[in-house]
PDB file of N, CA and C in Angstrom:
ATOM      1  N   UNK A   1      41.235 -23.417 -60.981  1.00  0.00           N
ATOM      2  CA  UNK A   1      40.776 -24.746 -61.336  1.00  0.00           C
ATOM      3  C   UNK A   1      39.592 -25.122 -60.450  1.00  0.00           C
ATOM      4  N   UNK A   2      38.595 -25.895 -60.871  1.00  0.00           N
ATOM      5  CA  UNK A   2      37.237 -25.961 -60.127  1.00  0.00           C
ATOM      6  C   UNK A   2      37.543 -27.442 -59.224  1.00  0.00           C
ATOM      7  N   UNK A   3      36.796 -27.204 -58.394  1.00  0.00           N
ATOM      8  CA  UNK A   3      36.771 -28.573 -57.385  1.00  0.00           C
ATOM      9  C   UNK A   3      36.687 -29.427 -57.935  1.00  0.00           C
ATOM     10  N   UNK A   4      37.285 -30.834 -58.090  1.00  0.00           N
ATOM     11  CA  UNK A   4      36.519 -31.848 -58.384  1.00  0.00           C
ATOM     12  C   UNK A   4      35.177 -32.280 -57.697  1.00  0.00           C
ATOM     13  N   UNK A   5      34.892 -33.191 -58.739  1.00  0.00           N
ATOM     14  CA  UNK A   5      33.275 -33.381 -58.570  1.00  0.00           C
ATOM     15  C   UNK A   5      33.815 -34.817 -57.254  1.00  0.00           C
ATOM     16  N   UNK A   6      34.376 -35.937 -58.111  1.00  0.00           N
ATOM     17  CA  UNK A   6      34.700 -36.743 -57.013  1.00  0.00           C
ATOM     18  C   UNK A   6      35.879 -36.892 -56.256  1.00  0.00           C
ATOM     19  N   UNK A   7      36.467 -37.284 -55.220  1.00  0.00           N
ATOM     20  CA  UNK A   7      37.321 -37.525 -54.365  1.00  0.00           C
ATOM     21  C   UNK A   7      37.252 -39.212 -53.881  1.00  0.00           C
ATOM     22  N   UNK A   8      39.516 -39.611 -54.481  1.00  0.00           N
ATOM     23  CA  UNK A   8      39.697 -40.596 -54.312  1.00  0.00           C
ATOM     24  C   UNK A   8      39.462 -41.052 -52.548  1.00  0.00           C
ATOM     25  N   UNK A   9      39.643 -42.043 -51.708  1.00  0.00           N
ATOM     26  CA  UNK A   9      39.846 -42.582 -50.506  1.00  0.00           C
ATOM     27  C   UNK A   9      41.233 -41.727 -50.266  1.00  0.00           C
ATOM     28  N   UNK A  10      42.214 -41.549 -50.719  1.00  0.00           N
ATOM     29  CA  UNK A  10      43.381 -41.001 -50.039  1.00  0.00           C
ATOM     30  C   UNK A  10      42.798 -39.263 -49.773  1.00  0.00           C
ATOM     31  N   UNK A  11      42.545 -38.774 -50.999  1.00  0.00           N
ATOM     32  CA  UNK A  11      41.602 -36.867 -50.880  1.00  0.00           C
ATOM     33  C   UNK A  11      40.907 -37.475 -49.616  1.00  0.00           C
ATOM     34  N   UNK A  12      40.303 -38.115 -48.755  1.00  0.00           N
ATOM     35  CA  UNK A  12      39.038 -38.210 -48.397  1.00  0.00           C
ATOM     36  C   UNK A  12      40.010 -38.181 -46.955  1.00  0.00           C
ATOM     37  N   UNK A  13      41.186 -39.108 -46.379  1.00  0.00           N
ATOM     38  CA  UNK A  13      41.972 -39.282 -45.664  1.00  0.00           C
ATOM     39  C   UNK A  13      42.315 -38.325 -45.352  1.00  0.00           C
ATOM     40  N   UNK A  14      42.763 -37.599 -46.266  1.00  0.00           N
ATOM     41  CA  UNK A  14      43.831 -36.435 -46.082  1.00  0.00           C
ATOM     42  C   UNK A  14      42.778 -35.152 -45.489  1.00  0.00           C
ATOM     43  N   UNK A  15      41.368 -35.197 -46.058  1.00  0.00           N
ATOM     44  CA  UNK A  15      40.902 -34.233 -45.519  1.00  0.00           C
ATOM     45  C   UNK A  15      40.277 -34.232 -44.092  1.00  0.00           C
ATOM     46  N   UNK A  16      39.925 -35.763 -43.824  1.00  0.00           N
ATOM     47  CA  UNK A  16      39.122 -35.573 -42.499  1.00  0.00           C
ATOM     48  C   UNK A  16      40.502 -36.308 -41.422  1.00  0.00           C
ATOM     49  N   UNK A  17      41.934 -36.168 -42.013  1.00  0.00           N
ATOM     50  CA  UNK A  17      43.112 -36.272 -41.168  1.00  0.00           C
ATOM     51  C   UNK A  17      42.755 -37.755 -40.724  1.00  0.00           C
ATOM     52  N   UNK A  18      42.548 -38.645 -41.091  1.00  0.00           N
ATOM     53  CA  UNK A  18      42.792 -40.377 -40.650  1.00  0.00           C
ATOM     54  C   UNK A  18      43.602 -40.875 -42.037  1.00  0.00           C
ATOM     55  N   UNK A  19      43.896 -42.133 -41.239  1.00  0.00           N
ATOM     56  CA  UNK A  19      44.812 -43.078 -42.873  1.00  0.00           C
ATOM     57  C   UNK A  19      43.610 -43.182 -43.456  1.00  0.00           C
ATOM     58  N   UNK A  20      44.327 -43.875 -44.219  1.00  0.00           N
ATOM     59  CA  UNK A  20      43.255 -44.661 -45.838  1.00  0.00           C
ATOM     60  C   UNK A  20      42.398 -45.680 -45.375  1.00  0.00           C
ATOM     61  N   UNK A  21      43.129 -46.454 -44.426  1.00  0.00           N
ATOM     62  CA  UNK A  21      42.116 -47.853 -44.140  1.00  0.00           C
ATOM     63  C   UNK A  21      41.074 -46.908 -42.888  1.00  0.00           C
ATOM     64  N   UNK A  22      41.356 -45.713 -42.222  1.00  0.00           N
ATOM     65  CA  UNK A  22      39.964 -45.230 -41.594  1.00  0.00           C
ATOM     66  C   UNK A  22      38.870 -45.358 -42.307  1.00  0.00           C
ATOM     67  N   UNK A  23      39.333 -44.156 -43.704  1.00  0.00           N
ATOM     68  CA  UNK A  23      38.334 -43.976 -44.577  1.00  0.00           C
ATOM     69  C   UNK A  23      37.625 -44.788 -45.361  1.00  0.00           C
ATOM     70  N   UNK A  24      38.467 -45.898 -45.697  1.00  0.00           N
ATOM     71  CA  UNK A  24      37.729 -47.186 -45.983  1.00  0.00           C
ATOM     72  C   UNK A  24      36.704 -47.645 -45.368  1.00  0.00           C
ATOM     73  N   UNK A  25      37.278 -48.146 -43.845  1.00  0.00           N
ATOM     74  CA  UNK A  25      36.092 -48.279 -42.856  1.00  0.00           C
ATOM     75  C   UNK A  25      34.852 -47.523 -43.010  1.00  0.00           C
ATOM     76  N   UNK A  26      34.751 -46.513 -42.830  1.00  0.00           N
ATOM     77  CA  UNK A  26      33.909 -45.745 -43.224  1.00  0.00           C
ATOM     78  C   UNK A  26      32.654 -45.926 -44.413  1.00  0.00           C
ATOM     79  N   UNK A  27      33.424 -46.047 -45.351  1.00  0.00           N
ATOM     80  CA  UNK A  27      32.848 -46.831 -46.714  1.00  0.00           C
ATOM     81  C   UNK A  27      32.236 -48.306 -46.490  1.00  0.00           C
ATOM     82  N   UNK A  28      32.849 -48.822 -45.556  1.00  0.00           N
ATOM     83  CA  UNK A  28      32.611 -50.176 -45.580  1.00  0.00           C
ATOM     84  C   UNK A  28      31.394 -50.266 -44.670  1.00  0.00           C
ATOM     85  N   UNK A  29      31.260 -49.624 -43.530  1.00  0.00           N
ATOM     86  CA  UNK A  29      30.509 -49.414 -42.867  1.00  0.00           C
ATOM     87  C   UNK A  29      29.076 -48.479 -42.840  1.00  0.00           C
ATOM     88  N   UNK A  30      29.593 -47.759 -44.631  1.00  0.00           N
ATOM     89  CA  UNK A  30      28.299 -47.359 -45.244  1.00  0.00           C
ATOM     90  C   UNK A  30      27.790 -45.844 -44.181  1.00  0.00           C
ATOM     91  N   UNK A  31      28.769 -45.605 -43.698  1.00  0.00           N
ATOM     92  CA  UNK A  31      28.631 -44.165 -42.720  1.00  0.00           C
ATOM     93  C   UNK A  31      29.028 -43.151 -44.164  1.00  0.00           C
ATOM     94  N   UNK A  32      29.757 -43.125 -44.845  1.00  0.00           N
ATOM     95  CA  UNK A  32      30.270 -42.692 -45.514  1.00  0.00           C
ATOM     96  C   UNK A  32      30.103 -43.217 -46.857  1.00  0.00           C
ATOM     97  N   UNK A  33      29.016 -42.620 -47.895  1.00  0.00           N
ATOM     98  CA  UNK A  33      28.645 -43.423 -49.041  1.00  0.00           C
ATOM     99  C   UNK A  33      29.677 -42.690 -50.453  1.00  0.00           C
ATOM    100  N   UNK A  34      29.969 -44.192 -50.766  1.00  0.00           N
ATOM    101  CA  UNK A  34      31.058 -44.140 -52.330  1.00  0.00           C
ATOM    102  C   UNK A  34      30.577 -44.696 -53.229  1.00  0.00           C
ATOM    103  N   UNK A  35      31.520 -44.626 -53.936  1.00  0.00           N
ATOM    104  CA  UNK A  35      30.663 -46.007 -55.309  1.00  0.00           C
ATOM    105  C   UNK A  35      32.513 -46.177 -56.170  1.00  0.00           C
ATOM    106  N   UNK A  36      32.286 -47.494 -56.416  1.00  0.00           N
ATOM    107  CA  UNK A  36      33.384 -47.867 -57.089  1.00  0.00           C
ATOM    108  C   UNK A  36      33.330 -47.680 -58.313  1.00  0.00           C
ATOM    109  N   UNK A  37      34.506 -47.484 -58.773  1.00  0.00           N
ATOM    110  CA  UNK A  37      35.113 -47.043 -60.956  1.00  0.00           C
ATOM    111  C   UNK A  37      35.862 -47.513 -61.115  1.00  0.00           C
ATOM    112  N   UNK A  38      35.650 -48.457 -62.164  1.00  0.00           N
ATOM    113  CA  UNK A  38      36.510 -48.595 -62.994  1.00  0.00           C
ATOM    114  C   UNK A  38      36.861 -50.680 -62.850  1.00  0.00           C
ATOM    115  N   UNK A  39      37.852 -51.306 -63.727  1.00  0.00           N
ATOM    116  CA  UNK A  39      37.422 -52.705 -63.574  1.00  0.00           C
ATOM    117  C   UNK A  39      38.305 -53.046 -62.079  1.00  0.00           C
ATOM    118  N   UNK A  40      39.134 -52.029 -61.656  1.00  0.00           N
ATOM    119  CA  UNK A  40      39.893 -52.369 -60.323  1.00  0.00           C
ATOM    120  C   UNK A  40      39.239 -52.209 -58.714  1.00  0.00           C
ATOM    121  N   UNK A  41      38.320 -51.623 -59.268  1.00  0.00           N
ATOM    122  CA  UNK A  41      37.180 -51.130 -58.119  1.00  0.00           C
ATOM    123  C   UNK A  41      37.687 -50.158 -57.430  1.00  0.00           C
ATOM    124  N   UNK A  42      38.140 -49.023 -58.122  1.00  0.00           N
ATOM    125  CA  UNK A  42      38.946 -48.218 -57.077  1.00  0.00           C
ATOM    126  C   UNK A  42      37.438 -46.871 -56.663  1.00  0.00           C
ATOM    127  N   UNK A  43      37.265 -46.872 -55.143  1.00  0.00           N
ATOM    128  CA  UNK A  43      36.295 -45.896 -54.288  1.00  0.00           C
ATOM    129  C   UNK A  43      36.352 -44.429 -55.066  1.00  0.00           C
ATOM    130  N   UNK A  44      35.227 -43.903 -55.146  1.00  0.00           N
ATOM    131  CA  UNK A  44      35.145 -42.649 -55.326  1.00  0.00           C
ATOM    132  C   UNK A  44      33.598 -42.041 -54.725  1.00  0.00           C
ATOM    133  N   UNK A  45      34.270 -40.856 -53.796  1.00  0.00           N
ATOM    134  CA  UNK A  45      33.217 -39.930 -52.699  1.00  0.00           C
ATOM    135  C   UNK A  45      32.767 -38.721 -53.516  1.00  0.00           C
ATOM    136  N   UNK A  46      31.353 -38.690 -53.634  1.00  0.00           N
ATOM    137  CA  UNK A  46      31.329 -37.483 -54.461  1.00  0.00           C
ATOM    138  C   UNK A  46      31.481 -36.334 -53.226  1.00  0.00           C
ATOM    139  N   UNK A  47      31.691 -34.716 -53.365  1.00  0.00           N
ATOM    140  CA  UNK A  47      32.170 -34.114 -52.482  1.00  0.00           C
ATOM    141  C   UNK A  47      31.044 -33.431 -51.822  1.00  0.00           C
ATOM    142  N   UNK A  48      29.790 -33.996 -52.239  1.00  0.00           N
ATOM    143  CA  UNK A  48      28.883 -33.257 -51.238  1.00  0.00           C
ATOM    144  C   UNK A  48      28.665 -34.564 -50.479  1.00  0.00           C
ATOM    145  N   UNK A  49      28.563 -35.584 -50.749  1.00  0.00           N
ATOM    146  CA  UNK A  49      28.767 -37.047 -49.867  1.00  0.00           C
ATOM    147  C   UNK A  49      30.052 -36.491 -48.557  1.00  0.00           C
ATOM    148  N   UNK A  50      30.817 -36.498 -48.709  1.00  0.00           N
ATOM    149  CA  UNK A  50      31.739 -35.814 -47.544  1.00  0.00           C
ATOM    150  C   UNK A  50      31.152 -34.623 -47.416  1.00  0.00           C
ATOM    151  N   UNK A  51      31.009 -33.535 -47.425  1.00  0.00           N
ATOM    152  CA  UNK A  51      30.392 -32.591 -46.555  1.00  0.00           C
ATOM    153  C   UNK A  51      28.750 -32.993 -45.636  1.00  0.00           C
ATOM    154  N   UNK A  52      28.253 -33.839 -46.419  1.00  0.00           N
ATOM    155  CA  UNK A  52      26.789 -34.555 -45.829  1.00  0.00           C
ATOM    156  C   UNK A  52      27.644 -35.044 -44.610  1.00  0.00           C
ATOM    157  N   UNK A  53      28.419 -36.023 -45.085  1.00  0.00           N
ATOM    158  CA  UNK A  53      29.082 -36.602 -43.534  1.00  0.00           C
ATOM    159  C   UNK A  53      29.618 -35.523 -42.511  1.00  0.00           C
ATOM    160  N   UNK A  54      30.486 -35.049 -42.590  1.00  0.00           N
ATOM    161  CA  UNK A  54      31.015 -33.988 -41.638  1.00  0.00           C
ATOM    162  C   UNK A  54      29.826 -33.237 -40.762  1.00  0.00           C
ATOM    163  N   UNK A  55      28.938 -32.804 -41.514  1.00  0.00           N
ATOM    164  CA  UNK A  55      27.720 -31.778 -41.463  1.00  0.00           C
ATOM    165  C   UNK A  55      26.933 -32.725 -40.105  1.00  0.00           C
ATOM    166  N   UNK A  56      26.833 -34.121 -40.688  1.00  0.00           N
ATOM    167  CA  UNK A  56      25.955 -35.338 -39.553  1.00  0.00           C
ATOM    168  C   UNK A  56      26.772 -35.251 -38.678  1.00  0.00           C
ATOM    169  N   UNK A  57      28.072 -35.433 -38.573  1.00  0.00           N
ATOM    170  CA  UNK A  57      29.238 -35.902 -37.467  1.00  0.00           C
ATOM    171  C   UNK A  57      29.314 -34.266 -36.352  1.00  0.00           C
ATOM    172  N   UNK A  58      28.898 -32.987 -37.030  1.00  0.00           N
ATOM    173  CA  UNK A  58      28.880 -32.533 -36.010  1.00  0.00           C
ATOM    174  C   UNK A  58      27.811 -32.272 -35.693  1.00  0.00           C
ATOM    175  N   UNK A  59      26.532 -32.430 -36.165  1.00  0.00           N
ATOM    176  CA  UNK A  59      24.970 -32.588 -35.241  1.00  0.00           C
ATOM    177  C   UNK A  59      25.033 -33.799 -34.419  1.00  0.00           C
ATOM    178  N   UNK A  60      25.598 -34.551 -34.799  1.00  0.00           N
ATOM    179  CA  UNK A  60      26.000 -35.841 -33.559  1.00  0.00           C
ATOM    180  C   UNK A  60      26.540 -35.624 -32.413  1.00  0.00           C
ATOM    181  N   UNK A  61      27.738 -34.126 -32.930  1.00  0.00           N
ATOM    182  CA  UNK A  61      28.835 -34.234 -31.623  1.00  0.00           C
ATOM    183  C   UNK A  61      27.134 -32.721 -30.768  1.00  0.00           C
ATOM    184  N   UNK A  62      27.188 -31.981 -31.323  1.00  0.00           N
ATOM    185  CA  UNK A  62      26.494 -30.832 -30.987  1.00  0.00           C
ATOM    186  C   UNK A  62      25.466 -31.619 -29.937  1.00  0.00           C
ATOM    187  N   UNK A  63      24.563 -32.787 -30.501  1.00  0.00           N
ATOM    188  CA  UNK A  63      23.167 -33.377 -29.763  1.00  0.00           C
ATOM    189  C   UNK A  63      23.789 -34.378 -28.553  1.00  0.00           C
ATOM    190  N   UNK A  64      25.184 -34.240 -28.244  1.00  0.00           N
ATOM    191  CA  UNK A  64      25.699 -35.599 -27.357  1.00  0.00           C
ATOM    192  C   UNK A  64      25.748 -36.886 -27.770  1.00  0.00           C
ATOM    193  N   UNK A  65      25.145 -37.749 -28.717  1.00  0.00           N
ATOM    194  CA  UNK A  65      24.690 -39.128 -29.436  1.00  0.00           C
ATOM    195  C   UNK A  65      26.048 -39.672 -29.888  1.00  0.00           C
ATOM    196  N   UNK A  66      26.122 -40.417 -29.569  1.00  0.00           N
ATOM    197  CA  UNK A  66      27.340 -41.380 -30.374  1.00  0.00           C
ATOM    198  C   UNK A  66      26.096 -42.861 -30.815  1.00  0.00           C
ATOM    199  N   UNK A  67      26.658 -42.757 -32.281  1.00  0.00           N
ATOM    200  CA  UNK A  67      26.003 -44.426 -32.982  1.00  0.00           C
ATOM    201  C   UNK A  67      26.154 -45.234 -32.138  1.00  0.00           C
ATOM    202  N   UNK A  68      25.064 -46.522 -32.187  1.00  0.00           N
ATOM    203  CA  UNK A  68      25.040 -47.595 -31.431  1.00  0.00           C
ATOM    204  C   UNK A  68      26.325 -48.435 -31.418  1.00  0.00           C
ATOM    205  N   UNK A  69      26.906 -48.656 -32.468  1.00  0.00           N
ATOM    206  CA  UNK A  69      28.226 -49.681 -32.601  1.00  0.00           C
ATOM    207  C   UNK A  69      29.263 -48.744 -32.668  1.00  0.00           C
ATOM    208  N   UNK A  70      29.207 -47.554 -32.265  1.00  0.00           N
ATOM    209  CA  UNK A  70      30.525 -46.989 -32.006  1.00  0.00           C
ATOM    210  C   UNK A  70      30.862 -46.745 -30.410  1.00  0.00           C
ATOM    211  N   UNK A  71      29.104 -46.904 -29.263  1.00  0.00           N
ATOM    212  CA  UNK A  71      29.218 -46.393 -28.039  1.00  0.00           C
ATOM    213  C   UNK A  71      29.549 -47.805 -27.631  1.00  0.00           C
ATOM    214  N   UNK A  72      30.360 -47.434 -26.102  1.00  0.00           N
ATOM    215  CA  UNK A  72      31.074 -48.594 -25.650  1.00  0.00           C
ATOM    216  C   UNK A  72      30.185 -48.506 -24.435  1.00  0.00           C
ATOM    217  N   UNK A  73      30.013 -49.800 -23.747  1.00  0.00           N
ATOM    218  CA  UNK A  73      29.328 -49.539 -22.826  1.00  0.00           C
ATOM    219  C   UNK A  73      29.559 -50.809 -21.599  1.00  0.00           C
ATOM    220  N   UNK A  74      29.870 -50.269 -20.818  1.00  0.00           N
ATOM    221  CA  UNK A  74      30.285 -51.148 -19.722  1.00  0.00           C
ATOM    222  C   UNK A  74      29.255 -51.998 -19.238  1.00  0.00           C
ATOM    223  N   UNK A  75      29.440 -53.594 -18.675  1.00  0.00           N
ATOM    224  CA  UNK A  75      28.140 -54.232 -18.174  1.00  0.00           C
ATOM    225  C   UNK A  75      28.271 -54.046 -16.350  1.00  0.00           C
ATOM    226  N   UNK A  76      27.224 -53.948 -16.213  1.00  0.00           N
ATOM    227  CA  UNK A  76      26.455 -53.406 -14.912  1.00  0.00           C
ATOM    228  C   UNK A  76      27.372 -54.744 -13.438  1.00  0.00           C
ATOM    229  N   UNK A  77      28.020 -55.723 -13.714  1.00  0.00           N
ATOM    230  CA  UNK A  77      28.725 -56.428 -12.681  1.00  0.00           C
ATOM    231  C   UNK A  77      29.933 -55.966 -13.147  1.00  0.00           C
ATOM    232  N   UNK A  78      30.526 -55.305 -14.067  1.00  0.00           N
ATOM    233  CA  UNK A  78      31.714 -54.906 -14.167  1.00  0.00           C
ATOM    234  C   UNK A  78      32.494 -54.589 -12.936  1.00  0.00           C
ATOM    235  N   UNK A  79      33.612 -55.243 -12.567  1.00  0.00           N
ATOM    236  CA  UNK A  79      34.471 -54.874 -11.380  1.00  0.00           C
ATOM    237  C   UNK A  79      34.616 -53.058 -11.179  1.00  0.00           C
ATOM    238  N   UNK A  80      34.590 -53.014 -10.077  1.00  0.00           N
ATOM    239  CA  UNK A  80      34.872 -51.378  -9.984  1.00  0.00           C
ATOM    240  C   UNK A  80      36.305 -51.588  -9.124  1.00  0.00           C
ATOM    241  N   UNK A  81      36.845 -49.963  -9.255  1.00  0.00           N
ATOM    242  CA  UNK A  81      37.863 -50.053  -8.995  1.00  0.00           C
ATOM    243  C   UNK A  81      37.724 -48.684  -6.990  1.00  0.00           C
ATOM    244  N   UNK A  82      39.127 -48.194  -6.415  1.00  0.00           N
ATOM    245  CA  UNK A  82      38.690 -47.515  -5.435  1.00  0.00           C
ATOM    246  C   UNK A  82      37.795 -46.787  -5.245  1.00  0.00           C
ATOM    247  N   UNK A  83      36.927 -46.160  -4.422  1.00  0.00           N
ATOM    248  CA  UNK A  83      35.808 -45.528  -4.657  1.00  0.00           C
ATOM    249  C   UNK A  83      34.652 -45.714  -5.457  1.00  0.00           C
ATOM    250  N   UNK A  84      34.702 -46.873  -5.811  1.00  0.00           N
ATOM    251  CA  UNK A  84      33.484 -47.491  -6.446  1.00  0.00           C
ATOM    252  C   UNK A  84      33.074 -46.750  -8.030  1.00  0.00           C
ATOM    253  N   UNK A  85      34.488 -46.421  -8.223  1.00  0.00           N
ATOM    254  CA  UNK A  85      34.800 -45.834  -9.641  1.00  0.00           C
ATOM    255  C   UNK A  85      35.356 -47.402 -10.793  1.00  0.00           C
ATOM    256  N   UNK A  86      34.503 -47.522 -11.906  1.00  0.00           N
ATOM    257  CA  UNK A  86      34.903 -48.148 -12.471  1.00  0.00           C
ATOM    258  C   UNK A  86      36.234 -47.641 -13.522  1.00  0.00           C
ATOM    259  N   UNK A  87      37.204 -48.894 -14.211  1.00  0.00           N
ATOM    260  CA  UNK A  87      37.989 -48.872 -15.168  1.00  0.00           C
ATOM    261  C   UNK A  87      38.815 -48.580 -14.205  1.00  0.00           C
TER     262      UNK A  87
END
C-alpha cells in the first residue's frame, strides 16, 4: 500500500513521539505547516511538510541555533547561586 499523501495531527504525534496538543502547537505556531479539511476543520500535514520539518530541526540541532522564542535566556542581575554559578 503506498504512503499517504497527507497525515492526520495524531500520524504526525505518533511519528515525531509528542501528544497531539505538541503537534498542534506546532501548527499553531506555523513551525510546522498544515492546512485544514473539511467543514470541522480537522489539520492535515502533507508528508513532505514533515520531512521539510525534521530535515530543518536537525540543521538547527547540527548548527547549535535554537529559535528566538524557544531560547530561554537568563537576565544579566539574575541572582547567582555558590560559586557564582547561576540557577
Amino acid at each position: 500500500m503506498p504512503t499517504p499523501r497527507f497525515l492526520t495531527l495524531d500520524d504526525v504525534a505518533e511519528i515525531l513521539n509528542v501528544s497531539w496538543s505538541q503537534a498542534y502547537a506546532l501548527v499553531r505556531r506555523k513551525e510546522l505547516i498544515a492546512i485544514q479539511i473539511g467543514g470541522r476543520g480537522q489539520w492535515r500535514v502533507e508528508n513532505e511538510e514533515l520531512e521539510r520539518f525534521i530535515a530543518q530541526k536537525y540543521a538547527e540541532a547540527r548548527a547549535g541555533t535554537v529559535p528566538a522564542e524557544t531560547a530561554v535566556e537568563e537576565p544579566d542581575d539574575a541572582p547567582t547561586g555558590p560559586g557564582g554559578r547561576r540557577g
